[in-house]
Structures are given as structure tokens and as C-alpha cells.
C-alpha atoms as a PDB file:
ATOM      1  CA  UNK A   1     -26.001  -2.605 -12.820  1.00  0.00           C
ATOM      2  CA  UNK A   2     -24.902  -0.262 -15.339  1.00  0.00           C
ATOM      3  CA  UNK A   3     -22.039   1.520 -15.561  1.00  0.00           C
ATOM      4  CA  UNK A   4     -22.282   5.506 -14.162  1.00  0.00           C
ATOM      5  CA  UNK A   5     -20.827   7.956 -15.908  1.00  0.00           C
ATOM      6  CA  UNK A   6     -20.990  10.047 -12.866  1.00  0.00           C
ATOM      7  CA  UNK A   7     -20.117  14.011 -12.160  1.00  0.00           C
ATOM      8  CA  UNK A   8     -16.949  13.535 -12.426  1.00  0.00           C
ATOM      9  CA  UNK A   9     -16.777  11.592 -15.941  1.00  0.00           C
ATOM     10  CA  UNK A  10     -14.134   9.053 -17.058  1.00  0.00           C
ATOM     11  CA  UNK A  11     -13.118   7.069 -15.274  1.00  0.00           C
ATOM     12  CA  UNK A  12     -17.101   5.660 -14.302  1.00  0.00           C
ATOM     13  CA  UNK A  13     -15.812   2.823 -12.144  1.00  0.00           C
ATOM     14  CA  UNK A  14     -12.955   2.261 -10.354  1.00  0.00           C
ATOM     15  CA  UNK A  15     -12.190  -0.740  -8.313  1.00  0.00           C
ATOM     16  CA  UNK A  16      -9.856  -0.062  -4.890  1.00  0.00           C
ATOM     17  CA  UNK A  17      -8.098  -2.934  -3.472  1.00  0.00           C
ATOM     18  CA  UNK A  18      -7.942  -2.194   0.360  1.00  0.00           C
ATOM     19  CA  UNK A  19     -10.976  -0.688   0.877  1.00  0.00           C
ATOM     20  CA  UNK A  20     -11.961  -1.095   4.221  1.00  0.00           C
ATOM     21  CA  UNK A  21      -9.440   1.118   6.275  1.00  0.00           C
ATOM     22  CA  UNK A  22      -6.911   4.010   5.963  1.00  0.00           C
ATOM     23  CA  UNK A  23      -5.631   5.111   2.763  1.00  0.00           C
ATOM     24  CA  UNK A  24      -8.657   2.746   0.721  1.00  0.00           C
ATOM     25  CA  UNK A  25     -11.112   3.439   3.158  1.00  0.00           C
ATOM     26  CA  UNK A  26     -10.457   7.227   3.060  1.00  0.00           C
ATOM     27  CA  UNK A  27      -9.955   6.941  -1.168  1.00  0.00           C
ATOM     28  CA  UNK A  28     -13.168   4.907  -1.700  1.00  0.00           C
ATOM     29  CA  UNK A  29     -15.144   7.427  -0.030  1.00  0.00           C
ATOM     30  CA  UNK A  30     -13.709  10.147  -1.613  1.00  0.00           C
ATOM     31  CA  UNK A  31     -14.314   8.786  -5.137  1.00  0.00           C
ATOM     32  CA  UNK A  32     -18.057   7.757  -4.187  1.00  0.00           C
ATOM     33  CA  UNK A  33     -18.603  11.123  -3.231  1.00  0.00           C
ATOM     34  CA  UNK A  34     -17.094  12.561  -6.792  1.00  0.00           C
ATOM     35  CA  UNK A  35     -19.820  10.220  -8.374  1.00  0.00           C
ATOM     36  CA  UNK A  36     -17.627   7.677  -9.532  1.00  0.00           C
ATOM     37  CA  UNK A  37     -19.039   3.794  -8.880  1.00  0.00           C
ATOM     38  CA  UNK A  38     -16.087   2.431  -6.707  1.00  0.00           C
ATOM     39  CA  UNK A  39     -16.228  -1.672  -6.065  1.00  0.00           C
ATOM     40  CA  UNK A  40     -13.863  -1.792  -3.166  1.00  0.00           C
ATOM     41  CA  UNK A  41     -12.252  -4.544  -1.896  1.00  0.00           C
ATOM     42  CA  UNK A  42     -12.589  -6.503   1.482  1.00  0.00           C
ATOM     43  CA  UNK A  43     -11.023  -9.893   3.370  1.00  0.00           C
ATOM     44  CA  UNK A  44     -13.894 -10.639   4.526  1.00  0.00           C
ATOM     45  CA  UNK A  45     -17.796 -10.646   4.057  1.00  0.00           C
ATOM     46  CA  UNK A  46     -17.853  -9.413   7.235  1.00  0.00           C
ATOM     47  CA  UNK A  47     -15.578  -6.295   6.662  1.00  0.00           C
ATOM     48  CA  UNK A  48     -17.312  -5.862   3.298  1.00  0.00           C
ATOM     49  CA  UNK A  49     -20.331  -5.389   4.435  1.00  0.00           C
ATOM     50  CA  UNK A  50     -19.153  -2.934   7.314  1.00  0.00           C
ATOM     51  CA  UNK A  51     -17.928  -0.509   4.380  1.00  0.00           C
ATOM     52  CA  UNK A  52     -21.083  -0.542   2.412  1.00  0.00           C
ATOM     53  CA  UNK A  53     -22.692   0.377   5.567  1.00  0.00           C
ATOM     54  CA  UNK A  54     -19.729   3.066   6.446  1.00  0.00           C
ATOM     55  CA  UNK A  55     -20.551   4.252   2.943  1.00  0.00           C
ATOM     56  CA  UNK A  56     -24.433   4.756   3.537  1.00  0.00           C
ATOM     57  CA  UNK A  57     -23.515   6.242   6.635  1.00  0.00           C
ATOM     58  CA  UNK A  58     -22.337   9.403   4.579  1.00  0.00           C
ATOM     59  CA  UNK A  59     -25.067   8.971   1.898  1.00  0.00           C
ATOM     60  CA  UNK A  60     -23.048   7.157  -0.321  1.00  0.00           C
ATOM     61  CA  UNK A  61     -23.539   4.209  -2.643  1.00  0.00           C
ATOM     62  CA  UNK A  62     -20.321   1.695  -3.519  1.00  0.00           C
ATOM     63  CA  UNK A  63     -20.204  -2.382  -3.935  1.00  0.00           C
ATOM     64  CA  UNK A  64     -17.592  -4.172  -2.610  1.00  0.00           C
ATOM     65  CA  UNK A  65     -16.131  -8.058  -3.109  1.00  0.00           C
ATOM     66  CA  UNK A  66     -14.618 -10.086  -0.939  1.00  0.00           C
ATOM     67  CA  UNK A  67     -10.987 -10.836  -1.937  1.00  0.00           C
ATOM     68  CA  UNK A  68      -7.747 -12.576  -0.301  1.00  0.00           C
ATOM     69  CA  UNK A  69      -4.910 -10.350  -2.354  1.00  0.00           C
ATOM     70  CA  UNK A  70      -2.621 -13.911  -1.664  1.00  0.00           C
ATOM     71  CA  UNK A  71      -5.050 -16.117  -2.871  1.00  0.00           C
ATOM     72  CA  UNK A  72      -4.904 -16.184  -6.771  1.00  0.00           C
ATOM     73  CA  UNK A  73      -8.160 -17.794  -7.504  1.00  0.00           C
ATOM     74  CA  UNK A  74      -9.949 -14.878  -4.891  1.00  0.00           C
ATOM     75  CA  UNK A  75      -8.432 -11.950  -7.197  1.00  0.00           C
ATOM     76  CA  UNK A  76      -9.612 -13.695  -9.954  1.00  0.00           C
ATOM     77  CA  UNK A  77     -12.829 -14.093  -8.494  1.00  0.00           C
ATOM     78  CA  UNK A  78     -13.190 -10.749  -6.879  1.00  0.00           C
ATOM     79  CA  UNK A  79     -12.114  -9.396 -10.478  1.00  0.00           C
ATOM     80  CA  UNK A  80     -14.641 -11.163 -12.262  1.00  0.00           C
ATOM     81  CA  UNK A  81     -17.628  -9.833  -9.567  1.00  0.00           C
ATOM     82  CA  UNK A  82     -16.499  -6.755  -9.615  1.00  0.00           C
ATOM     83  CA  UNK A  83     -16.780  -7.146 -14.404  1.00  0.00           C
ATOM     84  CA  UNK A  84     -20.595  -8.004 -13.825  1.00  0.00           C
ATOM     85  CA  UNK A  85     -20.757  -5.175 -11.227  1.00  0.00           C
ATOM     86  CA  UNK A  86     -19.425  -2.818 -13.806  1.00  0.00           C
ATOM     87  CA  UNK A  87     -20.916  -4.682 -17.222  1.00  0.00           C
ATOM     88  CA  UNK A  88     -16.988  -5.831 -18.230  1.00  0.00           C
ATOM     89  CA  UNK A  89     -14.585  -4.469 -15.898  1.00  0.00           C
ATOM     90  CA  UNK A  90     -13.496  -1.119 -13.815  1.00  0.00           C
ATOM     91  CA  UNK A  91     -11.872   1.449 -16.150  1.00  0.00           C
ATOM     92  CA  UNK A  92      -9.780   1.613 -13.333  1.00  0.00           C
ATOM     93  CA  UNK A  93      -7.817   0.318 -10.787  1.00  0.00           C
ATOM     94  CA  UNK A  94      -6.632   1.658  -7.108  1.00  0.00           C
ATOM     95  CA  UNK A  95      -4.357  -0.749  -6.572  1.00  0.00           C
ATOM     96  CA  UNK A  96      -3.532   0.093  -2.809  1.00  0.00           C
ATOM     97  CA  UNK A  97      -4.101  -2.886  -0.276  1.00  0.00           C
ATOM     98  CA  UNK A  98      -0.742  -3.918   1.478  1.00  0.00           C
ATOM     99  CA  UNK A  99       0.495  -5.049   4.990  1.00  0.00           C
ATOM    100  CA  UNK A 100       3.776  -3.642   7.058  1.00  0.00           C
ATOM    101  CA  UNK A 101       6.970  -5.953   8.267  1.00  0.00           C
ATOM    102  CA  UNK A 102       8.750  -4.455  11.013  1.00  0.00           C
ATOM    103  CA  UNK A 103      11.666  -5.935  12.386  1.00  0.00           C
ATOM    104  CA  UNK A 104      15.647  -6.734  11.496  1.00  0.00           C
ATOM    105  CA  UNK A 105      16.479  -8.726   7.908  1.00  0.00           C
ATOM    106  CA  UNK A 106      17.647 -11.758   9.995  1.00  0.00           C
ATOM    107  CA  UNK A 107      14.864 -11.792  13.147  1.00  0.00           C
ATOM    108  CA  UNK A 108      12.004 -12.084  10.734  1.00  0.00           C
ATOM    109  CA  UNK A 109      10.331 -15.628   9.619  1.00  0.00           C
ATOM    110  CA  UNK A 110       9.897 -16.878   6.563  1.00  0.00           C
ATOM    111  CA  UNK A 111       5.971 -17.099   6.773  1.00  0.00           C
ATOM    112  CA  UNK A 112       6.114 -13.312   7.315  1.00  0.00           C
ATOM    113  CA  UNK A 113       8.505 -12.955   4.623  1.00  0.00           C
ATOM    114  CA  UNK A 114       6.620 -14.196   2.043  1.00  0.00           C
ATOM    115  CA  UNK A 115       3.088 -12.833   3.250  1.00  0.00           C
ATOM    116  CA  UNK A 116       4.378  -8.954   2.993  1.00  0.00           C
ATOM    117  CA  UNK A 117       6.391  -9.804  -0.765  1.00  0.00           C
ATOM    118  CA  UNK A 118       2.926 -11.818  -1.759  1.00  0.00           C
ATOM    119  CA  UNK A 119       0.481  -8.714  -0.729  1.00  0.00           C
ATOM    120  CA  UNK A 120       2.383  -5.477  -1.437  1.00  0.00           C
ATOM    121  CA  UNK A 121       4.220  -7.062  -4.978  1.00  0.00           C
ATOM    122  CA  UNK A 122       2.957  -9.700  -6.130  1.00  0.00           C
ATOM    123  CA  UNK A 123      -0.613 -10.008  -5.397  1.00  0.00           C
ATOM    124  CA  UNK A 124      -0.539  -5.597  -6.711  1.00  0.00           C
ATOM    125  CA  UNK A 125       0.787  -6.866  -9.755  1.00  0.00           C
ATOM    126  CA  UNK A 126      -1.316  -9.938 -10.182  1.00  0.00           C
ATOM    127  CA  UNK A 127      -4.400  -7.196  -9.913  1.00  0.00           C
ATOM    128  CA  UNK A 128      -3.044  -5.253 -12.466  1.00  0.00           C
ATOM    129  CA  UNK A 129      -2.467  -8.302 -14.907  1.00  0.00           C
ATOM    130  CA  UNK A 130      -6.592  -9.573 -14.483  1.00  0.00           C
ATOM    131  CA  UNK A 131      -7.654  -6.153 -15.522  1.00  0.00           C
ATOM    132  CA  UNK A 132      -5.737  -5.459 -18.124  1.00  0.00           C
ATOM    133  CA  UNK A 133      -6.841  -7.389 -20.509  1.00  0.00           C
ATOM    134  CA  UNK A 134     -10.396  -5.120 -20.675  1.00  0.00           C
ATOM    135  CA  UNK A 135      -8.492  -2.127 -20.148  1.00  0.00           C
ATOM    136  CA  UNK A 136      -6.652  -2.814 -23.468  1.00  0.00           C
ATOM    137  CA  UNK A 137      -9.662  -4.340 -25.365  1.00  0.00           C
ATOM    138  CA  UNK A 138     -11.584  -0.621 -25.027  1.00  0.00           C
ATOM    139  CA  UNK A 139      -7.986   0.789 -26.170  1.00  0.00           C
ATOM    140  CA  UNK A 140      -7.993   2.950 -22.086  1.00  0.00           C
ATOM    141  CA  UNK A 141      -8.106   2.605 -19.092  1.00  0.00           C
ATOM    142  CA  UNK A 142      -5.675   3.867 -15.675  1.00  0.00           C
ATOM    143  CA  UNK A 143      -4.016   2.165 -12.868  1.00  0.00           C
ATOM    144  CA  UNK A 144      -2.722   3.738  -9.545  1.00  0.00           C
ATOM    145  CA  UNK A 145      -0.454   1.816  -7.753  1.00  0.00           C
ATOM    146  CA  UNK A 146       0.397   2.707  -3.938  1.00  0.00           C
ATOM    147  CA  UNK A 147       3.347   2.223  -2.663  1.00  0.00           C
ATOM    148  CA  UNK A 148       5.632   4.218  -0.059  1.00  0.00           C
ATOM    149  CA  UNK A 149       8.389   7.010   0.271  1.00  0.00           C
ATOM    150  CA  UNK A 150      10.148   4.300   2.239  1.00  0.00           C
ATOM    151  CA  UNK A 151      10.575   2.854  -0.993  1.00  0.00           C
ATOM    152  CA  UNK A 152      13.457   4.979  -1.619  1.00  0.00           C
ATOM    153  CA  UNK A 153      14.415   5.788   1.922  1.00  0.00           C
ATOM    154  CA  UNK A 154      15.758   2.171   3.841  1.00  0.00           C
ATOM    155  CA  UNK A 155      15.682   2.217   7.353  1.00  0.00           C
ATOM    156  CA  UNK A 156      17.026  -0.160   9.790  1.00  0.00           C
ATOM    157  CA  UNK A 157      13.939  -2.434  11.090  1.00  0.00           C
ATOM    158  CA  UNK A 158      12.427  -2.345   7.863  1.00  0.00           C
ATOM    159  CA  UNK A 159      14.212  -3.925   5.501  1.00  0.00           C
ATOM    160  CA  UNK A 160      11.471  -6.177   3.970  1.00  0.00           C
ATOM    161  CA  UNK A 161       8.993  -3.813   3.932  1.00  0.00           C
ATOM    162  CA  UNK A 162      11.089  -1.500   2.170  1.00  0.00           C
ATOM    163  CA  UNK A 163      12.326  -3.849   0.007  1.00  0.00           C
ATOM    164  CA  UNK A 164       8.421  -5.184  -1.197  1.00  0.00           C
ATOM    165  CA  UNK A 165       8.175  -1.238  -1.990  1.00  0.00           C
ATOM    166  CA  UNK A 166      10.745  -0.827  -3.274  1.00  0.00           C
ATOM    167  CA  UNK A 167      10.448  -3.438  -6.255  1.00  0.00           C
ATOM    168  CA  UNK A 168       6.797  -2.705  -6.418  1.00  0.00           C
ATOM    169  CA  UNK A 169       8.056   1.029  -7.734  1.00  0.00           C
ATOM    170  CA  UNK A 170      10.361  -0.270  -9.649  1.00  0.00           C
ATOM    171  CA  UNK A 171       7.761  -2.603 -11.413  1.00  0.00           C
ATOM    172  CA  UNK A 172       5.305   0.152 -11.625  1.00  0.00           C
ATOM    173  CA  UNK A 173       7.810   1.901 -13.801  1.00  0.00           C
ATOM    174  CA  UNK A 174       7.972  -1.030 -16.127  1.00  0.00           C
ATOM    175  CA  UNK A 175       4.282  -1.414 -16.430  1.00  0.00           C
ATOM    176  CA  UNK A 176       3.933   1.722 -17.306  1.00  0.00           C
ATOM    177  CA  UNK A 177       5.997   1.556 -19.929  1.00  0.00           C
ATOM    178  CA  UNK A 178       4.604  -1.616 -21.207  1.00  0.00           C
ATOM    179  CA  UNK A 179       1.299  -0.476 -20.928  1.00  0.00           C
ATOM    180  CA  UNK A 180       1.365   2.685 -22.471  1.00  0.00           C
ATOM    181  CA  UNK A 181       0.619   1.383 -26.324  1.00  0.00           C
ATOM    182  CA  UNK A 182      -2.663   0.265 -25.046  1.00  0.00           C
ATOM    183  CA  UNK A 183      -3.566   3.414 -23.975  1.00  0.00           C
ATOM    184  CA  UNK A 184      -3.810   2.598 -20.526  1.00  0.00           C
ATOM    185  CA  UNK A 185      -2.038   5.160 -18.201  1.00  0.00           C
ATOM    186  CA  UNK A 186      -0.327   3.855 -15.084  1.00  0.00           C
ATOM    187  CA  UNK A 187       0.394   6.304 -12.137  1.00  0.00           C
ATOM    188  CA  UNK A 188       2.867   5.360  -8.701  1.00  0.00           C
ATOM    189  CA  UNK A 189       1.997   7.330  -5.870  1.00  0.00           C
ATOM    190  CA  UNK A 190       4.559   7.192  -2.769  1.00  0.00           C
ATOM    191  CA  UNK A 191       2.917   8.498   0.561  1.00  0.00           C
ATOM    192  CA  UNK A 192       5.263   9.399   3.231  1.00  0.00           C
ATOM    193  CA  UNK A 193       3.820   8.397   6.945  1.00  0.00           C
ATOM    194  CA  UNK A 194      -0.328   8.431   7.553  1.00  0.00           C
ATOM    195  CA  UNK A 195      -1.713   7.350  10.433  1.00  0.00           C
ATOM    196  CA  UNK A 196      -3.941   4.345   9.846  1.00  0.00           C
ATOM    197  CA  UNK A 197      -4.084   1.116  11.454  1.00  0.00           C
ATOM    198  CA  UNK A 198      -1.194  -0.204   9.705  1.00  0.00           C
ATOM    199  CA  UNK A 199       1.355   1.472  12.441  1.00  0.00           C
ATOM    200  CA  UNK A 200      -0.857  -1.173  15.174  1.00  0.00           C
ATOM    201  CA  UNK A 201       0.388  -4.260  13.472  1.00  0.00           C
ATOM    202  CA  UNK A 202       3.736  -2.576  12.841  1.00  0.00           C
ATOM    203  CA  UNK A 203       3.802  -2.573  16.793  1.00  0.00           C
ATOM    204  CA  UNK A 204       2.695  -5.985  17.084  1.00  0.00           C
ATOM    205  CA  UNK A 205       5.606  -7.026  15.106  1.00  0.00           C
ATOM    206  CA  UNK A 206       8.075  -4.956  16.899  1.00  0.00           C
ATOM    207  CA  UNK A 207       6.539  -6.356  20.345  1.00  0.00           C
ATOM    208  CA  UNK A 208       6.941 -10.130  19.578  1.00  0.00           C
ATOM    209  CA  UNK A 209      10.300  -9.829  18.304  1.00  0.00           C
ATOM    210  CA  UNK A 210      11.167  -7.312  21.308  1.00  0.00           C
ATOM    211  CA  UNK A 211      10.224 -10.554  23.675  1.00  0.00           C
ATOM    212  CA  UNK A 212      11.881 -13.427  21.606  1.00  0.00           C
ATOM    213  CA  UNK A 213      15.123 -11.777  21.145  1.00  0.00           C
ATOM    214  CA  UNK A 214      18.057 -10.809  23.269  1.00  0.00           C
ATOM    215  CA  UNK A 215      18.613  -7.543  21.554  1.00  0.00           C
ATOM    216  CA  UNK A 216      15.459  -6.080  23.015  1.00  0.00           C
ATOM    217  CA  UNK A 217      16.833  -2.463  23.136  1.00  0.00           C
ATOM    218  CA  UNK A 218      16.960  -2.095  19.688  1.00  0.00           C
ATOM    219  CA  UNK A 219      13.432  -3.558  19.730  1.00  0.00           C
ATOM    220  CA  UNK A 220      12.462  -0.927  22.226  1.00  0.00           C
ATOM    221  CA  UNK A 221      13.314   1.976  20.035  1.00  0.00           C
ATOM    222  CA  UNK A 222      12.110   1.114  17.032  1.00  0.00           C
ATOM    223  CA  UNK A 223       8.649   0.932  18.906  1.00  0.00           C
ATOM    224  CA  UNK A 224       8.850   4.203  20.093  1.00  0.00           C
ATOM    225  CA  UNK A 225      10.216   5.783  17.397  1.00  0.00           C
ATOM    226  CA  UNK A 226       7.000   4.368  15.583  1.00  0.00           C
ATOM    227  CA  UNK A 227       4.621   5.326  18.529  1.00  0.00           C
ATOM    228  CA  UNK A 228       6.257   9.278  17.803  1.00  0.00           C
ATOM    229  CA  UNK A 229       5.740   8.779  13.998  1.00  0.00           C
ATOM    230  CA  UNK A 230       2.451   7.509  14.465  1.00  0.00           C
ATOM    231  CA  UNK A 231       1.027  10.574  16.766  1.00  0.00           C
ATOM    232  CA  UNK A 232       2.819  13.316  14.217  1.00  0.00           C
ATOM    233  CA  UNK A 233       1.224  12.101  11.272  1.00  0.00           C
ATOM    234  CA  UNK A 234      -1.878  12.780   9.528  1.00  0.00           C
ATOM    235  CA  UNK A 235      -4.434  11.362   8.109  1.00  0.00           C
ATOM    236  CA  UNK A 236      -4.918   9.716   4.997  1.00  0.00           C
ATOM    237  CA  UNK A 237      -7.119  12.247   2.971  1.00  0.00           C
ATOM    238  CA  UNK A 238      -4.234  14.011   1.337  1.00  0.00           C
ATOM    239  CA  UNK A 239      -3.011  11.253  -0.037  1.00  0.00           C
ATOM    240  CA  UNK A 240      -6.613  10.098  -1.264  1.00  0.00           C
ATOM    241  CA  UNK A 241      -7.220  13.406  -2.813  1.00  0.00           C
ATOM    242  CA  UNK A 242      -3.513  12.896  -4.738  1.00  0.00           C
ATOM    243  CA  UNK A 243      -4.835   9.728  -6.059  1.00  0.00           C
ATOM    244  CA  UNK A 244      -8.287  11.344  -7.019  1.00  0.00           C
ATOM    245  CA  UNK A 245      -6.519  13.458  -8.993  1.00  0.00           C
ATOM    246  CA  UNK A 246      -4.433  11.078 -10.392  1.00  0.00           C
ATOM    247  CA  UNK A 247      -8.076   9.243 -11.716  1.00  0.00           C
ATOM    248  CA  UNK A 248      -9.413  12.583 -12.994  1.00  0.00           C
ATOM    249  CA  UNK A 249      -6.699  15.000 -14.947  1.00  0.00           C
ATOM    250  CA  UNK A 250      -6.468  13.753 -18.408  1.00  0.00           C
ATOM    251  CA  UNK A 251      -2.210  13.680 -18.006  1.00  0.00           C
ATOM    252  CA  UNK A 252      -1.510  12.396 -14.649  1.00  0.00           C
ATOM    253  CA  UNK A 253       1.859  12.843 -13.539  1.00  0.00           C
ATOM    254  CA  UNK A 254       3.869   9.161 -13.548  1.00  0.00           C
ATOM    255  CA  UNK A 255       4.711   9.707  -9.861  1.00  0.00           C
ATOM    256  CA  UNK A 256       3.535  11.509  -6.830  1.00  0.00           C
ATOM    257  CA  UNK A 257       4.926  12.529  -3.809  1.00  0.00           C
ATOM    258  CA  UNK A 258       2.915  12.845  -0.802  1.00  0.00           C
ATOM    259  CA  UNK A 259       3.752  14.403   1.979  1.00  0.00           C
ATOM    260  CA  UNK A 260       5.857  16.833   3.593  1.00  0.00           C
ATOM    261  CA  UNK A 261       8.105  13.489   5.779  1.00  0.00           C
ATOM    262  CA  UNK A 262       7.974  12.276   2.173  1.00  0.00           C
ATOM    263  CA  UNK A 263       9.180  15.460  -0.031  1.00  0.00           C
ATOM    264  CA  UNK A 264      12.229  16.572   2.452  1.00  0.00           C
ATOM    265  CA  UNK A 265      13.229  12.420   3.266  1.00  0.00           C
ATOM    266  CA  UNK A 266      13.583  11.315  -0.538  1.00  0.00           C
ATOM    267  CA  UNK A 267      15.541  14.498  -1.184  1.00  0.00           C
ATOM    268  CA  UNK A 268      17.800  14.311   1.996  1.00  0.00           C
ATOM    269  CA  UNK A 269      18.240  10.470   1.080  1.00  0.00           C
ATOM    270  CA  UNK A 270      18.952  11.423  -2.495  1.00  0.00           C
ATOM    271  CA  UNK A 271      21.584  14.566  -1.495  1.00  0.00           C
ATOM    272  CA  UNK A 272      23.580  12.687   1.643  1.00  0.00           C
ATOM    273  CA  UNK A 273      26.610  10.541   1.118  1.00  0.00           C
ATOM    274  CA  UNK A 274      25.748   6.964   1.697  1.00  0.00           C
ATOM    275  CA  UNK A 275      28.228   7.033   5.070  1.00  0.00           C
ATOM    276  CA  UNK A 276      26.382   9.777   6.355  1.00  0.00           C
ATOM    277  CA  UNK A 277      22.935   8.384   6.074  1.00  0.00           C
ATOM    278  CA  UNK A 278      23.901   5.235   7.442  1.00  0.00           C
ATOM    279  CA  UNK A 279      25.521   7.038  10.508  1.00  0.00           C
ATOM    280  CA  UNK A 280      22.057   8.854  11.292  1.00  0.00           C
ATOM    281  CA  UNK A 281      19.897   5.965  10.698  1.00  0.00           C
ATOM    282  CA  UNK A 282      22.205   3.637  12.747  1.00  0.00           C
ATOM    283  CA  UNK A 283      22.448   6.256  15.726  1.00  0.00           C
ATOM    284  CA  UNK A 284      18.710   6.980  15.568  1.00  0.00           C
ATOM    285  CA  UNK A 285      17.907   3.285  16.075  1.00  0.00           C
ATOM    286  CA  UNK A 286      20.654   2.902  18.752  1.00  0.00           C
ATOM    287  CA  UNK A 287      22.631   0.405  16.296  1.00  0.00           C
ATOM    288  CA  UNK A 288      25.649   2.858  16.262  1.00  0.00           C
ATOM    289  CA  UNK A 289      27.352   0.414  19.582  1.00  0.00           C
ATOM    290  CA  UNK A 290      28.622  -3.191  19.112  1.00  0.00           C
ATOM    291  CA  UNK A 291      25.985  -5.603  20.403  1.00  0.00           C
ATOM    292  CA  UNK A 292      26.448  -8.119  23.023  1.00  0.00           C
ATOM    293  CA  UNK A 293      26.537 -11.343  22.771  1.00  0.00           C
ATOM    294  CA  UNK A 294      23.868 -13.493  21.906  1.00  0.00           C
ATOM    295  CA  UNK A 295      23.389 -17.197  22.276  1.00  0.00           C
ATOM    296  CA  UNK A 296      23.319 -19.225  19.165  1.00  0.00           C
ATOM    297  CA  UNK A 297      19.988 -19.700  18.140  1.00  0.00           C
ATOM    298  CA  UNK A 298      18.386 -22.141  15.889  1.00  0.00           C
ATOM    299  CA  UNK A 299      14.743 -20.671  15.159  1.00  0.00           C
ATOM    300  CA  UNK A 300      13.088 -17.503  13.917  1.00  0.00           C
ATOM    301  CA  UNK A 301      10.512 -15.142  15.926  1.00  0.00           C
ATOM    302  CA  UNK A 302       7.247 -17.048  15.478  1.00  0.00           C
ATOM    303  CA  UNK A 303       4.370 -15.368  14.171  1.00  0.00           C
ATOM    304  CA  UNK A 304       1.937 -13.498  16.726  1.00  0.00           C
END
């Protein structure tokens, strides 16, 4: 196939890790219909072949590769099908595929640990380090990285989440400035709360720990405090316009904000003494009373 200039001009192609719900979903279709050729990303043949057909659907054309964003040798593959899809490589990358954690520091296991640090930092930054290489050989090339306003706003009950965010930011910052001699142009974007099927595993999370461990009232309203999140948010075309224009304006911005939760939470987190955001965050979660005492326990939460 070769590569499309399309309406929209540079970038042609742009591959979107991700691609097969929410924010990638809503991004990949968006950047189809601008005329770009996207090469989005699936975990499955199955699910791969679902978004081609969501695509067609709409009268849209896009490929997509099946990729494990864990799995080193599958991003290497699914970077190398998505260079003969493209004749050498995307000229850029979406780099937006990543997985929630809900649940205390301490209740979590290790399993689930690792999983959300391997997908949302180092499996994004493992993407970014196969493509590269052609980005810099044609001397351009752009990379938008998704993370989350939660990066810079900790919560109770997310703590590992936030924390995989919170490096990938800081990382992107790095890369950028690493990257920059090459002439390839990397862009953070930070979305504040969307409602995509993310929040149902975030309650799957909360619902297995709320069972397996005796503070269940905590448990309780963190769930509904997402459930209320969940139902006031929107839905993810905002933030897939934000990172259309991130693709298209020859001078992206380095970071963007999206999102009213995610504008007026950054700034309150930023402006409130560190006592008083810990006082609101600890009421709001009902962590604000000593808890009672628990048996000694020798395991984790299992997995679901």
C-alpha cells in the first residue's frame, strides 16, 4: 500500500495504539475521516477486525495489527506490520492504549501491579523507542502520548494508576527533549474524566477488593464515587479532536489539557496547601475516621 498524503497533509499515517474503544476508538475515526491512513492497534484478531468493520460502517478505510502492548516481541511485530502497511513506518504515533488500577497502595497484587506500570509506562515508551528510529532517519516525525490529569492530581484508591501516569508525563517530558534534534516533535496530552469502558474494569477492581477485604466501606465509596464520575462525564471526542490537532498544527503545544474536571482540578491541586488537599480527598473517600481493626492477613486481593 502506499503511503496517502491525504486532505489533511503531513502527517500521511499515523499509527494509534488502543484503537478499538474510547479515546483510540473515537481518535482513529476521527483521523480516518481527516484522510489520514491510521493503522490502529488491537489485542486481538478478533477485536481488530471488529474496528475495520466499525470503520466501514462510517465509510471509512483504516488497517489495524494485532498487538499485546506487554509483550515485547508483539510491539515489535505489530510495528514492523504496521512499516510494510505504510512503506517504512507511521510518521506518527498515538501512543494512547492503557488500563486503570483502582484500589488502596497496600490491597493491590503484584500481578496487577506490574500489568498497569507494563501497559501505561513501559510498553508507551517501548512504542515510542521502535518508531523512532524511522522517524529520525527522514529527519520528522510526531508522537502523542496520552496520559491523565490524574497524573498530577493523587487520589486515595488510585495510587498506582496515578503513579504509572504520573512517570509516564514525566518521561514524556524527557523524550521530548531528547527527541527534539531529530526533528521529531513529541506532544503529552492529559484528559481529565471520559466515559469509556475503562470506568467498567475500574469497578471490577473496586468490587473484588470490596469482597476480600474488611474495610469494605471505603470500598463502597470509591465505587460510587466512580459510578457519579462515570454518568457526569463525556465522551471522548474532545479529547480526540485535541489530539487531532496536536497531529495537524505545524507547532503543537508540548502539553494539553483536556477538560473542564481537568483545567479547574490541576489548578486547585496546584493552588491548595498540601494539608488541605489531603483533608478533602481523605473526607471525600470516608478515610478521614480511624479504621477498625483488621485481622492480620497474609495474602493480597487475587485477581478477578
Amino acid at each position: 500500500m502506499n503511503e496517502r498524503t491525504g486532505s489533511a497533509g503531513w502527517p500521511a499515517s499515523v499509527l494509534v495504539t488502543g484503537a478499538t474503544s474510547g479515546i483510540g476508538l473515537a481518535t482513529a475515526l476521527l483521523l480516518a475521516r481527516q484522510g489520514r491512513q491510521v493503522i490502529g492497534t488491537a489485542r486481538s484478531r478478533d477485536k481488530a477486525d471488529a474496528l475495520i468493520r466499525t470503520a466501514r460502517a462510517q465509510g471509512l478505510a483504516l488497517d489495524a495489527v494485532v498487538m499485546d502492548l506487554t509483550d515485547p516481541a508483539s510491539c515489535r511485530e505489530a510495528v514492523a506490520g504496521a512499516a510494510d502497511l505504510t512503506e517504512g513506518g507511521p510518521h506518527a504515533l498515538v501512543a494512547n492504549a492503557g488500563i486503570p488500577l483502582t484500589g488502596a497502595i497496600t490491597d493491590l497484587s503484584e500481578d496487577r501491579i506490574r500489568e498497569v506500570l507494563e501497559v501505561n509506562l513501559v510498553g508507551t515508551l517501548r512504542m515510542c523507542t521502535l518508531v523512532l528510529p524511522t522517524m529520525r532517519g527522514r529527519g520528522r516525525g510526531r508522537i502523542v502520548i496520552v496520559s491523565s490529569a490524574s497524573a498530577r492530581i493523587p487520589a486515595p484508591m488510585n495510587g498506582w494508576y496515578t503513579a504509572s501516569k504520573h512517570a509516564l508525563s514525566a518521561a514524556t517530558h524527557s523524550l521530548r527533549m531528547e527527541t527534539r534534534r531529530y526533528g521529531v516533535q513529541v506532544v503529552l496530552v492529559e484528559p481529565g474524566t471520559v466515559a469509556t469502558p475503562f470506568w467498567d474494569r475500574a469497578r471490577e477492581d473496586l468490587s473484588v477488593l470490596t469482597t476480600a477485604h474488611a474495610d469494605a466501606a471505603v470500598h463502597d465509596r470509591a465505587a460510587s464515587l466512580l459510578s457519579r464520575i462515570h454518568r457526569a462525564a463525556g465522551g471522548p471526542q474532545p479529547v480526540a479532536r485535541i489530539i487531532a490537532k496536536a497531529l495537524g498544527v505545524p507547532r503543537p503545544r508540548r502539553r494539553y489539557t483536556v477538560g473542564i474536571d481537568a483545567h479547574l482540578g490541576t489548578a486547585l491541586e496546584c493552588a491548595a496547601p498540601l494539608w488541605l488537599s489531603d483533608h478533602i480527598k481523605t473526607r471525600l473517600f470516608a478515610l478521614h475516621t480511624p479504621a477498625a481493626a483488621a485481622p492480620t492477613r497474609t495474602g493480597q486481593a487475587s485477581e478477578s
